[in-house]
Protein backbone atom coordinates (compact mmCIF):
# COMPACT_ATOMS: atom_id res chain seq x y z
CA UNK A 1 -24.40 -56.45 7.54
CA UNK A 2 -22.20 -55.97 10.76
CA UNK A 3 -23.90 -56.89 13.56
CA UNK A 4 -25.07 -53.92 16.37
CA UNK A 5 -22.36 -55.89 19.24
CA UNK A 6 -19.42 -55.90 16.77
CA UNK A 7 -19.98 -52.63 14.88
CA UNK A 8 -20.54 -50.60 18.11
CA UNK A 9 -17.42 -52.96 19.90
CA UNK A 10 -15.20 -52.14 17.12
CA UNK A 11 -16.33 -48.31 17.20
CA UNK A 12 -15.55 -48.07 20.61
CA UNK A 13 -12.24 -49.55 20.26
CA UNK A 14 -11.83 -46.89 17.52
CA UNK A 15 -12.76 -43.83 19.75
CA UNK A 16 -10.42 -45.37 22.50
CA UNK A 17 -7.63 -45.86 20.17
CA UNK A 18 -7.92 -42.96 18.23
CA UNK A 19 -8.01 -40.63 21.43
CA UNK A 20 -5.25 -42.45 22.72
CA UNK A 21 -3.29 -41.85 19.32
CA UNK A 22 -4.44 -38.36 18.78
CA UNK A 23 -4.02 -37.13 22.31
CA UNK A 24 -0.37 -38.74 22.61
CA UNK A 25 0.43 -37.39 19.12
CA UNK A 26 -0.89 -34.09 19.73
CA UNK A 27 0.92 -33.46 23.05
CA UNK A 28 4.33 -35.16 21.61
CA UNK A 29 3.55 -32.26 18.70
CA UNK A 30 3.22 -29.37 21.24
CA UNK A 31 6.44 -30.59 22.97
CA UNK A 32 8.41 -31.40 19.60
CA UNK A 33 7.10 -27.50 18.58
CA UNK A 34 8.90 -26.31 22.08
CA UNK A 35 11.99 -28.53 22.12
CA UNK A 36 12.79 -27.63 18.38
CA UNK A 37 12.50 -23.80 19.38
CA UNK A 38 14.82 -24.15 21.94
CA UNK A 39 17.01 -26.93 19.94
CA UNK A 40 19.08 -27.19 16.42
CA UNK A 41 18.42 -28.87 13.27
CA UNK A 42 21.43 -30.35 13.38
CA UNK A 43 20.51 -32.18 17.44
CA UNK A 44 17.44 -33.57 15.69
CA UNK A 45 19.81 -34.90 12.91
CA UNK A 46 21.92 -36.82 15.15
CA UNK A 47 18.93 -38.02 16.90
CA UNK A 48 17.47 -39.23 13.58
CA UNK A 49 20.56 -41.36 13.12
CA UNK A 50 20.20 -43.05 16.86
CA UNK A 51 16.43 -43.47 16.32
CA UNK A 52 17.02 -45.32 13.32
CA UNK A 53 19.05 -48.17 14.74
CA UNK A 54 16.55 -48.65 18.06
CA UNK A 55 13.66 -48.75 15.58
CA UNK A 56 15.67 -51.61 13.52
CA UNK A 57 15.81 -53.29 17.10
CA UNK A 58 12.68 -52.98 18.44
CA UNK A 59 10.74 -54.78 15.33
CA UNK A 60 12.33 -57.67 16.66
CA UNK A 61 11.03 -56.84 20.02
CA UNK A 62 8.07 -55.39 18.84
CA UNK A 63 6.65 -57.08 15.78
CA UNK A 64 6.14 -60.52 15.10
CA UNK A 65 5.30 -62.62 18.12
CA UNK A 66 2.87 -59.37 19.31
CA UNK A 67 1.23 -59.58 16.11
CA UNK A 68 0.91 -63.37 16.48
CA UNK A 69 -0.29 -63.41 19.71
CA UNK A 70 -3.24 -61.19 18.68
CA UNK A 71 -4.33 -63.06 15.72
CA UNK A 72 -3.98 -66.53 17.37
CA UNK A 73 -7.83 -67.31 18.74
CA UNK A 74 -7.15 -69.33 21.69
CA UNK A 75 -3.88 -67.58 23.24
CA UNK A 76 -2.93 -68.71 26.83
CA UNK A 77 -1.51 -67.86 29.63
CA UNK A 78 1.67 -69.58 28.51
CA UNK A 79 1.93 -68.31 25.31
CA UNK A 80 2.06 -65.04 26.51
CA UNK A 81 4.82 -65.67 29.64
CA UNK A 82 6.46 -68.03 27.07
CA UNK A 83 6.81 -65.49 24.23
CA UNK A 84 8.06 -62.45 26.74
CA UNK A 85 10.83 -64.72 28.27
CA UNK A 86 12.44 -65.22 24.40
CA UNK A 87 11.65 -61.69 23.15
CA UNK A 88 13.78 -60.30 27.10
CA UNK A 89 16.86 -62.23 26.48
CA UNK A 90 16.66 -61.01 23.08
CA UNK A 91 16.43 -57.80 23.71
CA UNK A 92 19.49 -58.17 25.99
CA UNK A 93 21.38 -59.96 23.43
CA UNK A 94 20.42 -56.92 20.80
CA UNK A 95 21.17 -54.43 23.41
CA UNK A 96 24.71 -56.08 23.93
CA UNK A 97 24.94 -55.65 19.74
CA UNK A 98 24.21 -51.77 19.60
CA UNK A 99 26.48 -51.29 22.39
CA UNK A 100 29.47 -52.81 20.84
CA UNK A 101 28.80 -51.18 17.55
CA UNK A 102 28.27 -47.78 18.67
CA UNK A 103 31.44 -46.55 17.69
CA UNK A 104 31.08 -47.72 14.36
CA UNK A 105 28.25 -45.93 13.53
CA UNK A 106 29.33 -42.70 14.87
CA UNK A 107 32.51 -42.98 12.78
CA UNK A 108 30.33 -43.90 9.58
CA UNK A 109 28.76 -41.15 9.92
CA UNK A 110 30.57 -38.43 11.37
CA UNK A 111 29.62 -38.07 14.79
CA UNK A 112 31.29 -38.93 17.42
CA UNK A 113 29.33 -37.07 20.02
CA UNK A 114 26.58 -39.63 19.82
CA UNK A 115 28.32 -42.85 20.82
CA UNK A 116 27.50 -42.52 24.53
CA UNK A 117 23.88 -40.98 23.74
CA UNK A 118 23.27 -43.80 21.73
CA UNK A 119 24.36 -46.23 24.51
CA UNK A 120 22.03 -45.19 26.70
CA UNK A 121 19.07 -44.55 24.15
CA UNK A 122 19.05 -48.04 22.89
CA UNK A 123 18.50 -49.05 26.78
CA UNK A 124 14.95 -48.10 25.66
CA UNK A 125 14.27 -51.74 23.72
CA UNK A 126 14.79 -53.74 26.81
CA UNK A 127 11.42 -52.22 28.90
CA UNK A 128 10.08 -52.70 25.17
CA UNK A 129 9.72 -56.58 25.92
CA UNK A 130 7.03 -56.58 28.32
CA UNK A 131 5.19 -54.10 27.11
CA UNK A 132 4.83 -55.56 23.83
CA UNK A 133 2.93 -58.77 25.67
CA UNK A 134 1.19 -56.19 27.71
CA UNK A 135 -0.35 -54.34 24.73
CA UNK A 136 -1.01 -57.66 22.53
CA UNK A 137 -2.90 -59.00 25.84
CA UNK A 138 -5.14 -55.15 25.80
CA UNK A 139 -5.43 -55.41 22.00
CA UNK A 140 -7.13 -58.54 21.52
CA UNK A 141 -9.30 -57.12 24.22
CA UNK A 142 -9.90 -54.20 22.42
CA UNK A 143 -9.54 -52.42 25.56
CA UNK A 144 -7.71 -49.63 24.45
CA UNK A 145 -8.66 -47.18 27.14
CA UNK A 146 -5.69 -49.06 29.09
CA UNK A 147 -3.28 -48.26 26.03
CA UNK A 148 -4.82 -44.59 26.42
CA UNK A 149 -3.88 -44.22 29.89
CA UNK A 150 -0.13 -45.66 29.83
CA UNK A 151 0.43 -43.51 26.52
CA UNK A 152 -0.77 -39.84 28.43
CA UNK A 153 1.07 -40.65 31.31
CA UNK A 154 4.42 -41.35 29.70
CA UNK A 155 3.98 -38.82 27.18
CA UNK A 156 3.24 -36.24 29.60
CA UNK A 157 6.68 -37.25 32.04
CA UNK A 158 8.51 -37.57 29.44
CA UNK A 159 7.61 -34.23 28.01
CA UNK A 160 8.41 -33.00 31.28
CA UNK A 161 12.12 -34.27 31.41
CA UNK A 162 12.75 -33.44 27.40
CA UNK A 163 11.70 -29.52 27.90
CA UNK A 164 13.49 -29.09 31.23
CA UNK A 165 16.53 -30.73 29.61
CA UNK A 166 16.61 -28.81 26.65
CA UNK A 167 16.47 -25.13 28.99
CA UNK A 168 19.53 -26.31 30.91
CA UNK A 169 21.54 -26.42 27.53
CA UNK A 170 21.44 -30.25 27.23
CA UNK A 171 21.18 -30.45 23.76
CA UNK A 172 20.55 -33.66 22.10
CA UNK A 173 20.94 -35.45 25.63
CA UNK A 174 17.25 -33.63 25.82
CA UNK A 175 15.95 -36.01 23.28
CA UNK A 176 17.58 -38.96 24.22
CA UNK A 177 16.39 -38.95 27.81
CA UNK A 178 12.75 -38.02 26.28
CA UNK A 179 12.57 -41.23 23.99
CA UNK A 180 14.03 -43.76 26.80
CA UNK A 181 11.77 -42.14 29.68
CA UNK A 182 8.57 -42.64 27.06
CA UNK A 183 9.41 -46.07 27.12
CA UNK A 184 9.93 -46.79 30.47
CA UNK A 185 6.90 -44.86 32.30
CA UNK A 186 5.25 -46.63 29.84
CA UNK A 187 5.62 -50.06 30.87
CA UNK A 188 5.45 -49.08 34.34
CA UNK A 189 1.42 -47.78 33.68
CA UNK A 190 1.17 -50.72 32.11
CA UNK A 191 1.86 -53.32 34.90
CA UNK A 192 -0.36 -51.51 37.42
CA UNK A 193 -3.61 -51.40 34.88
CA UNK A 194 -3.28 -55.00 32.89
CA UNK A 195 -3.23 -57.82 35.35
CA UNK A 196 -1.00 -59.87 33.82
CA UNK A 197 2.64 -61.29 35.22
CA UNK A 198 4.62 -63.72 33.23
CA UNK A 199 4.54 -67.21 34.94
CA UNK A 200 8.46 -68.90 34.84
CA UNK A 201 7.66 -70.90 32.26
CA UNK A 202 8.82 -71.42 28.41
CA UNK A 203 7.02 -73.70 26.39
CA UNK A 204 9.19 -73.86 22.97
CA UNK A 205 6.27 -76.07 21.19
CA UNK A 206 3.84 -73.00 21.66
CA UNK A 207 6.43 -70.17 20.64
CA UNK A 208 7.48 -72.69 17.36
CA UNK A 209 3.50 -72.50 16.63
CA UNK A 210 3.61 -68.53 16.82
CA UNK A 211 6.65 -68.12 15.20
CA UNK A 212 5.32 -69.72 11.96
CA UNK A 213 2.69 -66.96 11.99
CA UNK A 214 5.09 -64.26 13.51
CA UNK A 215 8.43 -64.78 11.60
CA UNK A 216 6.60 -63.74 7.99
CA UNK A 217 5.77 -60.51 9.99
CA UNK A 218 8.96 -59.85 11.15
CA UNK A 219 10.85 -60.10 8.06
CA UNK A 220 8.14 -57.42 6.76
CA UNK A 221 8.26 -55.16 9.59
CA UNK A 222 12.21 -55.31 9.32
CA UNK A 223 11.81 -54.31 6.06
CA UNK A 224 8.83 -51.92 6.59
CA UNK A 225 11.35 -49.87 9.15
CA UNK A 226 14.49 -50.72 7.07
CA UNK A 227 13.30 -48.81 3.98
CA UNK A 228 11.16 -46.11 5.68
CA UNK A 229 14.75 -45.09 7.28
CA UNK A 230 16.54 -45.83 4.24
CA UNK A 231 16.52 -42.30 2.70
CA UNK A 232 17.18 -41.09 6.39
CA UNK A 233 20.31 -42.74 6.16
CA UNK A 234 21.28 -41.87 2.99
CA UNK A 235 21.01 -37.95 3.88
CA UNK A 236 22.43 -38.25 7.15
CA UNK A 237 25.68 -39.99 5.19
CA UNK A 238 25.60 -38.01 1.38
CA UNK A 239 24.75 -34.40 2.68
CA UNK A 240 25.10 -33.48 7.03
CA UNK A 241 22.78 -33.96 9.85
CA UNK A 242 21.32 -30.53 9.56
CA UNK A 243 19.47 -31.32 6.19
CA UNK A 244 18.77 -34.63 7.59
CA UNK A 245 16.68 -32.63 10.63
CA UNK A 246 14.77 -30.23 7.93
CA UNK A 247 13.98 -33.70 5.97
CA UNK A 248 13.01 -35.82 9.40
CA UNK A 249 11.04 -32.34 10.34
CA UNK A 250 9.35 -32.01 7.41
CA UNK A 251 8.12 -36.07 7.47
CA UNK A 252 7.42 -35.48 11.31
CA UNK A 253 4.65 -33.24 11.05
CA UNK A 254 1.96 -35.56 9.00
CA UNK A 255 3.15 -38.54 10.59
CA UNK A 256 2.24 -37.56 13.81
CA UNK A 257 -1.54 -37.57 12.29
CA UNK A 258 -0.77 -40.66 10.30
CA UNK A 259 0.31 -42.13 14.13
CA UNK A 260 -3.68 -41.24 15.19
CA UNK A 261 -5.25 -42.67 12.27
CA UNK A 262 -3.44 -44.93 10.84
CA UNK A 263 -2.34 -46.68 14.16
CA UNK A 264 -6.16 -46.97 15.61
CA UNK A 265 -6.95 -48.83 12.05
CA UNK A 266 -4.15 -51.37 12.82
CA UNK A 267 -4.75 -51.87 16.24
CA UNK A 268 -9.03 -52.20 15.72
CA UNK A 269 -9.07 -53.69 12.54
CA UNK A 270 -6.56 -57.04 13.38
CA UNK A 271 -8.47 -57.95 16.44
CA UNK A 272 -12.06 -57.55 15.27
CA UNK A 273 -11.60 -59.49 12.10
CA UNK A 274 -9.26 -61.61 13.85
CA UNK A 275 -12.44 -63.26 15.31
CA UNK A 276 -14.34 -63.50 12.61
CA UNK A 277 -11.77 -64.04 10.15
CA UNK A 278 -13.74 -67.85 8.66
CA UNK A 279 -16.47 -65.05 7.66
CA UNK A 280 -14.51 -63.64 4.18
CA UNK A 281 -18.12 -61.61 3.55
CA UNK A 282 -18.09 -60.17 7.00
CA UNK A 283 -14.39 -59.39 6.85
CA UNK A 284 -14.69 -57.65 3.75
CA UNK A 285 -17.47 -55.25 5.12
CA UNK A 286 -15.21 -54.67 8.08
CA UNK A 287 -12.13 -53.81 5.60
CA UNK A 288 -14.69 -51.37 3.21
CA UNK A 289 -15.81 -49.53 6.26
CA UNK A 290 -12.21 -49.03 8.05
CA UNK A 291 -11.41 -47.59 4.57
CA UNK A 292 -14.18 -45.23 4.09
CA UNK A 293 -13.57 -44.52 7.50
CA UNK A 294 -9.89 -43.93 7.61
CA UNK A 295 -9.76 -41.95 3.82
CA UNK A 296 -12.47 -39.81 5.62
CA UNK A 297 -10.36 -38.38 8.04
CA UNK A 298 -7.37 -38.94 6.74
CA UNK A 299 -7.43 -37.24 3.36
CA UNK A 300 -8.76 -33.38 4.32
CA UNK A 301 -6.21 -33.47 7.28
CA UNK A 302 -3.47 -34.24 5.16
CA UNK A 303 -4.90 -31.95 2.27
CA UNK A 304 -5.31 -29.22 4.95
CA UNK A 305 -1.78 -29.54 6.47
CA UNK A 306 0.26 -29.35 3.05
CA UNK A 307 -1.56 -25.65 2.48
CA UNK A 308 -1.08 -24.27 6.00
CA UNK A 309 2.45 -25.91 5.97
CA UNK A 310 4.46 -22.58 5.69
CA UNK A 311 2.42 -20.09 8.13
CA UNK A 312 2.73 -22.86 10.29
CA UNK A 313 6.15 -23.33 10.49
CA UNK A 314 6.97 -19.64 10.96
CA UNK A 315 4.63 -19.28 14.03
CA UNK A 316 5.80 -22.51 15.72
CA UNK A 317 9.22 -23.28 14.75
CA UNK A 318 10.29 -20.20 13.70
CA UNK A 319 12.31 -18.88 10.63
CA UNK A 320 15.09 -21.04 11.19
CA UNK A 321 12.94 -24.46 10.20
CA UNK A 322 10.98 -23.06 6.92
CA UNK A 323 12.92 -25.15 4.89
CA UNK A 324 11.49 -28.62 5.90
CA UNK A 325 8.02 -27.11 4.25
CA UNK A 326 8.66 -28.29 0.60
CA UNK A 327 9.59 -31.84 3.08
CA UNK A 328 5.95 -31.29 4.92
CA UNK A 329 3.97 -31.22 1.99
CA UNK A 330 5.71 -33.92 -0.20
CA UNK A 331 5.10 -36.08 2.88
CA UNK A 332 1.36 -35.25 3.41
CA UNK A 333 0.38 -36.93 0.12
CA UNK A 334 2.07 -39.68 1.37
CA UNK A 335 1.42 -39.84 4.72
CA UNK A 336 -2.76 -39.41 3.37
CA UNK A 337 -2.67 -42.89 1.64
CA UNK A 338 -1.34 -44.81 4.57
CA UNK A 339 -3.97 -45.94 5.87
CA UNK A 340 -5.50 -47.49 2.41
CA UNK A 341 -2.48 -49.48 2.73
CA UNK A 342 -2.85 -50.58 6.54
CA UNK A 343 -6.44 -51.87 5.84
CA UNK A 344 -5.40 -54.20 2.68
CA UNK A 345 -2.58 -55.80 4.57
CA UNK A 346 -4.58 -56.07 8.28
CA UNK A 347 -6.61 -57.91 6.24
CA UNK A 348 -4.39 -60.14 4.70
CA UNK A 349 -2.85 -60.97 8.45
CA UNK A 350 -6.26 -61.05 9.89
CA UNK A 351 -6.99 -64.40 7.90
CA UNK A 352 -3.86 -65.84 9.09
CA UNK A 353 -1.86 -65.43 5.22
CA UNK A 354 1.32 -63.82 6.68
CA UNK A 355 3.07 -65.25 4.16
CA UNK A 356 1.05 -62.85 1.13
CA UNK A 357 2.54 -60.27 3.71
CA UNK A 358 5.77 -60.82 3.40
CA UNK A 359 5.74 -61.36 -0.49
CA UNK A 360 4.10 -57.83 -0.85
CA UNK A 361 6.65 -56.38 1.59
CA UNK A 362 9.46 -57.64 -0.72
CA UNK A 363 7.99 -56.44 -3.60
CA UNK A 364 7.21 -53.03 -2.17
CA UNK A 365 10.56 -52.88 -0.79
CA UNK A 366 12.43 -53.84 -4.64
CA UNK A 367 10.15 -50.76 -6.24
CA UNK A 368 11.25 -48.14 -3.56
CA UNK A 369 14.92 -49.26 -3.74
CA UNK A 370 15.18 -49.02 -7.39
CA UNK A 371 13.25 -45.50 -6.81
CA UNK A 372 15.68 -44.37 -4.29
CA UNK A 373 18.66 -45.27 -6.35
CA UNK A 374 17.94 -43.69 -9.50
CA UNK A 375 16.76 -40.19 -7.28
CA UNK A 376 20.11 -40.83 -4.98
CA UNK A 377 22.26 -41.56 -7.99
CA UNK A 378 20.99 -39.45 -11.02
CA UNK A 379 19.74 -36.03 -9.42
CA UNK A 380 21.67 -35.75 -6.18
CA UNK A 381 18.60 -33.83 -4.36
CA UNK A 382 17.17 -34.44 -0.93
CA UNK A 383 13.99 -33.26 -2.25
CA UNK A 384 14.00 -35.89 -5.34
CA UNK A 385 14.46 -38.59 -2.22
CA UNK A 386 11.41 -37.32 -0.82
CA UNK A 387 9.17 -37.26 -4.04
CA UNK A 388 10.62 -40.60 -5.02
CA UNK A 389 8.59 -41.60 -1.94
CA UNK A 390 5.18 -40.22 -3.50
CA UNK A 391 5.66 -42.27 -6.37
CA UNK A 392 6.23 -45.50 -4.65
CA UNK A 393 3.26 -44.71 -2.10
CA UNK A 394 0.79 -44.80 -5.73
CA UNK A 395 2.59 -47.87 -6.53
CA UNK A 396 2.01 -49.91 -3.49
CA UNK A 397 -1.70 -48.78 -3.26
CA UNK A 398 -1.70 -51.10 -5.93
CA UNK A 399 0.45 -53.85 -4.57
CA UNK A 400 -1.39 -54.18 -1.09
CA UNK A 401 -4.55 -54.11 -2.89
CA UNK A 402 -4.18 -57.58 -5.88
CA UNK A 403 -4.77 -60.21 -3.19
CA UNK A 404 -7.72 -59.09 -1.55
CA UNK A 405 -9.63 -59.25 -4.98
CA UNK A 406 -8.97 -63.16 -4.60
CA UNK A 407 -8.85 -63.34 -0.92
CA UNK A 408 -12.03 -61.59 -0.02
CA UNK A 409 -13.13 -60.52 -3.51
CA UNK A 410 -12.93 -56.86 -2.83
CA UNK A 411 -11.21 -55.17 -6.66
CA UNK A 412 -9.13 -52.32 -7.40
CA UNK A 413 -12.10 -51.13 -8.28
CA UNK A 414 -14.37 -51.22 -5.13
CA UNK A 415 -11.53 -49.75 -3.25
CA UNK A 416 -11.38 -46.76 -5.93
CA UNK A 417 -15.10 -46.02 -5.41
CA UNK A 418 -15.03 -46.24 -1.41
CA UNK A 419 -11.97 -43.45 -1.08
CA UNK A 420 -12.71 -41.68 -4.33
CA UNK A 421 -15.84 -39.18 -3.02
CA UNK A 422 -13.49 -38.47 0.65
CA UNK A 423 -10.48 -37.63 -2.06
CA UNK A 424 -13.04 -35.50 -4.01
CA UNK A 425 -14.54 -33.38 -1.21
CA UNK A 426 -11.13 -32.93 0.24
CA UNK A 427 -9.49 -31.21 -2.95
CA UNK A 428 -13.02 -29.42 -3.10
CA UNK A 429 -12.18 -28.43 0.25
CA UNK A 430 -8.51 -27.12 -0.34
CA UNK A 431 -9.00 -24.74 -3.40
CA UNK A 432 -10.81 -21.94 -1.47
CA UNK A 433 -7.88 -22.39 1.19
CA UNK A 434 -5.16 -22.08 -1.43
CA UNK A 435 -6.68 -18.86 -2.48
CA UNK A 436 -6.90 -17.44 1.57
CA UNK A 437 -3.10 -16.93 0.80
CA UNK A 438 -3.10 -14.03 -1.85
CA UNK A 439 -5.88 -11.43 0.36
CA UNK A 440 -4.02 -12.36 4.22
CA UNK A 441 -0.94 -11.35 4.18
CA UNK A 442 -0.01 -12.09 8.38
CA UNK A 443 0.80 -15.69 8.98
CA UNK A 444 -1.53 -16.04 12.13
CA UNK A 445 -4.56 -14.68 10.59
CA UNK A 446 -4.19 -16.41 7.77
CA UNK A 447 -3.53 -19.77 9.46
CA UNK A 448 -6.70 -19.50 11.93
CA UNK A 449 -9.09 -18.52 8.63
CA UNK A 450 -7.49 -21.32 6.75
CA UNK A 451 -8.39 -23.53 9.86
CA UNK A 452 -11.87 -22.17 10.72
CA UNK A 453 -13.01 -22.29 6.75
CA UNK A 454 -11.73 -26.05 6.26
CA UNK A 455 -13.36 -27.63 9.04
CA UNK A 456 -16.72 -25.88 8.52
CA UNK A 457 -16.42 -26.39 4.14
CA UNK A 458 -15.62 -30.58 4.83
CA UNK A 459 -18.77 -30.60 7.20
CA UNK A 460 -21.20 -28.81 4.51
CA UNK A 461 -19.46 -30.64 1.79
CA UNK A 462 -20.21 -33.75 3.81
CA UNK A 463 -23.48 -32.96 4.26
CA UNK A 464 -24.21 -31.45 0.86
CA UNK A 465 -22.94 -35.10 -1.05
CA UNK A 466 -24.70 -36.82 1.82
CA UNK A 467 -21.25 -38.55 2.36
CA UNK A 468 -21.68 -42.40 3.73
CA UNK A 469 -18.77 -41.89 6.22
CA UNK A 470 -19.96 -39.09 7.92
CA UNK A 471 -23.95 -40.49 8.55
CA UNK A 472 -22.04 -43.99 9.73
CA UNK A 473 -20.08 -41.54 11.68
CA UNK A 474 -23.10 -39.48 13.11
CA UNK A 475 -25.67 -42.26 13.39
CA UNK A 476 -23.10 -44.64 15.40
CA UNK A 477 -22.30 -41.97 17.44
CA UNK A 478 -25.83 -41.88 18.52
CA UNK A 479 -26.01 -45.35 19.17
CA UNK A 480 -23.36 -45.36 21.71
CA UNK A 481 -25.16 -42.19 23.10
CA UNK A 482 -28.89 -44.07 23.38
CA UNK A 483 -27.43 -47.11 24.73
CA UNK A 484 -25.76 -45.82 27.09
CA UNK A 485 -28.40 -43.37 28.40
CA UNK A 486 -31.02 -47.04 28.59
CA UNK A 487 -28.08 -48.52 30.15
């Protein structure tokens, strides 16, 4: 059993992480649902295509070395000062790169309005190098509520500038300057709240120590963000950048959720069995809960979101975005297994066997090429791109799951049974909602009773199957609440 200290410590890193997730995501969805009133599909296209390239540039900011630093038990001072000093000249030397080959890309695909837009966009990676040490320094801390703080404050500026951009007619500009000032207030919240300066020091026998951990990772999270942009790039280049916004659009709306849950998971999960990770039995009852957990909430908010997907649209984007719904629901069946897959490979990096990672990755990565290909090459359909996804996502279930049954002797089957009853209720839950559609005819109505009656039939369902997750949920809760009322 999980002891009271590290089940209630890793709660409350969950709650702190998951408010800071959900709260950013949910204000970046308010502001997305205003700027893509008052923008085109075709602005959000082009952004798509600059995205893509700073998110290729910040895993090697990013991932790795943070990842690293978090799992490594007795990180100093100078591994942290030592590890930002590589990852800033770096990101100057990357920086340097993207400039140079702006151009190119614009001409590849198009559009040569976004050569100067990109310039200034990709400025966004170089900020990226200190905050990366700042939030490996708060995660292995678990102190989130830092994290939480930085996140609502930049999200909220930058919100600010993106909006008041996009009513002066600044098109696309409106998005770049939103993205780069997200960044940058960022890091600035940061360095107020964690105490931490890098010392001028670089100590390459500590970084070569890291990077033997931290290189496996960064070869998978390279190809993590190559292939999850892979189809965006194939759009963008096969069909034009308005179809590429409807597709992005359509993947945007359950990833924002996927953002909450799936990103408090990774951020928890790594540090708490991080310290523990000699303990396979303790880190397997860690992994089974952050499942049970995750499917919980994961599954009827997915399940939810892929019926209410078309009054939704019409109310907040309007008319001119209800084709990205077909997108929206194709991507909330994918989007609702993500974290399944988070928990098997935190795992895997928790006990310090990157290198299982990065085999997985490959594999992963081989399956959803081939299934790309044969969509991109034999039907010539955006929307067979998207479902190819679906199929892969079934596939790697699969994949992330094999070595855990050796590693921490948690089967395919275990796994089944822990997300199968959340899966269950959540279908149980849908059916009624599905049916809303044929007696409500106006899209408001119709979305609020879909809303109302889902939330309230999960909670009875819950209750009625006397659901494990939502007791663990409930009684935990509770503990938090007495100890902190003897406290």
């Amino acid at each position: 059993m999980e002891t009271d200290a590290l089940k209630i410590q890793t709660l409350k890193g969950m709650i702190w992480k998951f408010s800071e997730r959900f709260g950013v995501s949910f204000i970046q969805f308010i502001l997305q649902i205003i700027l893509a009133r008052l923008l085109s599909p075709s602005d959000y296209g082009m952004l798509s295509i600059m995205i893509i390239f700073t998110n290729l540039a910040n895993v090697f900011i990013q991932n790795g070395f943070n990842t690293a630093l978090i799992q490594k038990k007795d990180t100093s001072d100078n591994d942290y000062s030592s590890v930002f000093w590589l990852t800033f000249v770096f990101s100057l030397l990357i920086y340097a790169f993207l400039f140079l080959i702006a151009p190119i890309i614009a001409n590849f695909y198009s559009m040569p309005n976004i050569i100067f837009p990109f310039r200034v966009l990709a400025l966004m990676i170089i900020p990226g190098a200190l905050n990366s040490i700042q939030i490996a320094i708060v995660s292995k801390k678990m102190d989130f509520k830092k994290i939480f703080t930085s996140n609502f404050l930049s999200i909220i500026v930058s919100g600010i500038i993106g909006v008041s951009l996009a009513f002066l007619g600044m098109g696309v500009w409106a998005l770049v300057f939103q993205s780069l000032a997200n960044v940058v207030v960022s890091t600035l919240a940061m360095w107020f709240t964690v105490k931490w300066r890098p010392q001028y020091t670089m100590d390459f026998h500590r970084v070569k120590e890291l990077f033997s951990f931290g290189w496996k990772l960064l070869v998978s999270s390279l190809l993590e963000t190559l292939y999850q942009d892979l189809s965006s790039l194939v759009i963008g280049r096969k069909y034009n950048s308005s179809t590429l916004g409807f597709y992005n659009r359509g993947k945007q709306f359950p990833q924002f959720i996927t953002t909450a849950v799936n990103g408090t998971v990774q951020s928890v999960m790594l540090p708490a069995m991080s310290s523990i990770q000699d303990d396979k039995q303790r880190v397997k009852q860690i992994m089974r809960r952050s499942i049970t957990l995750s499917s919980y909430l994961m599954f009827p908010i997915m399940a939810g979101l892929a019926i209410v997907s078309e009054p939704l649209v019409k109310i907040l984007l309007t008319d001119k975005w209800v084709s990205c719904v077909p997108y929206i629901q194709i991507f909330c069946f994918v989007f609702a297994f993500y974290p399944v897959h988070t928990c098997n490979l935190q795992t895997i990096n928790a006990i310090g066997r990157s290198d299982i990672f990065l085999k997985l990755e490959v594999i992963k990565k081989i399956i959803g090429i081939a299934a790309l290909s044969i969509s991109v090459f034999c039907f010539d359909s955006p929307m067979i791109i998207a479902l190819s996804s679906a199929l892969t996502t079934v596939i790697s279930c699969f994949v992330n799951a094999f070595p855990n049954k050796k590693l921490i002797n948690y089967s395919y089957l275990e796994q089944i049974k822990d997300i199968l009853p959340n899966f269950v209720i959540s279908i149980l839950m849908i059916i009624p909602l599905y049916f809303l559609k044929e007696i409500i005819s106006n899209s408001l109505v119709l979305l609020l009773a879909q809303l109302v009656m889902g939330i309230v039939l999960y909670i009875l369902i819950s209750i009625l199957t006397k659901n494990k997750s939502f007791y663990y949920v409930f009684d935990t809760a509770l503990d938090i609440i007495k100890k902190k009322t003897n406290d």
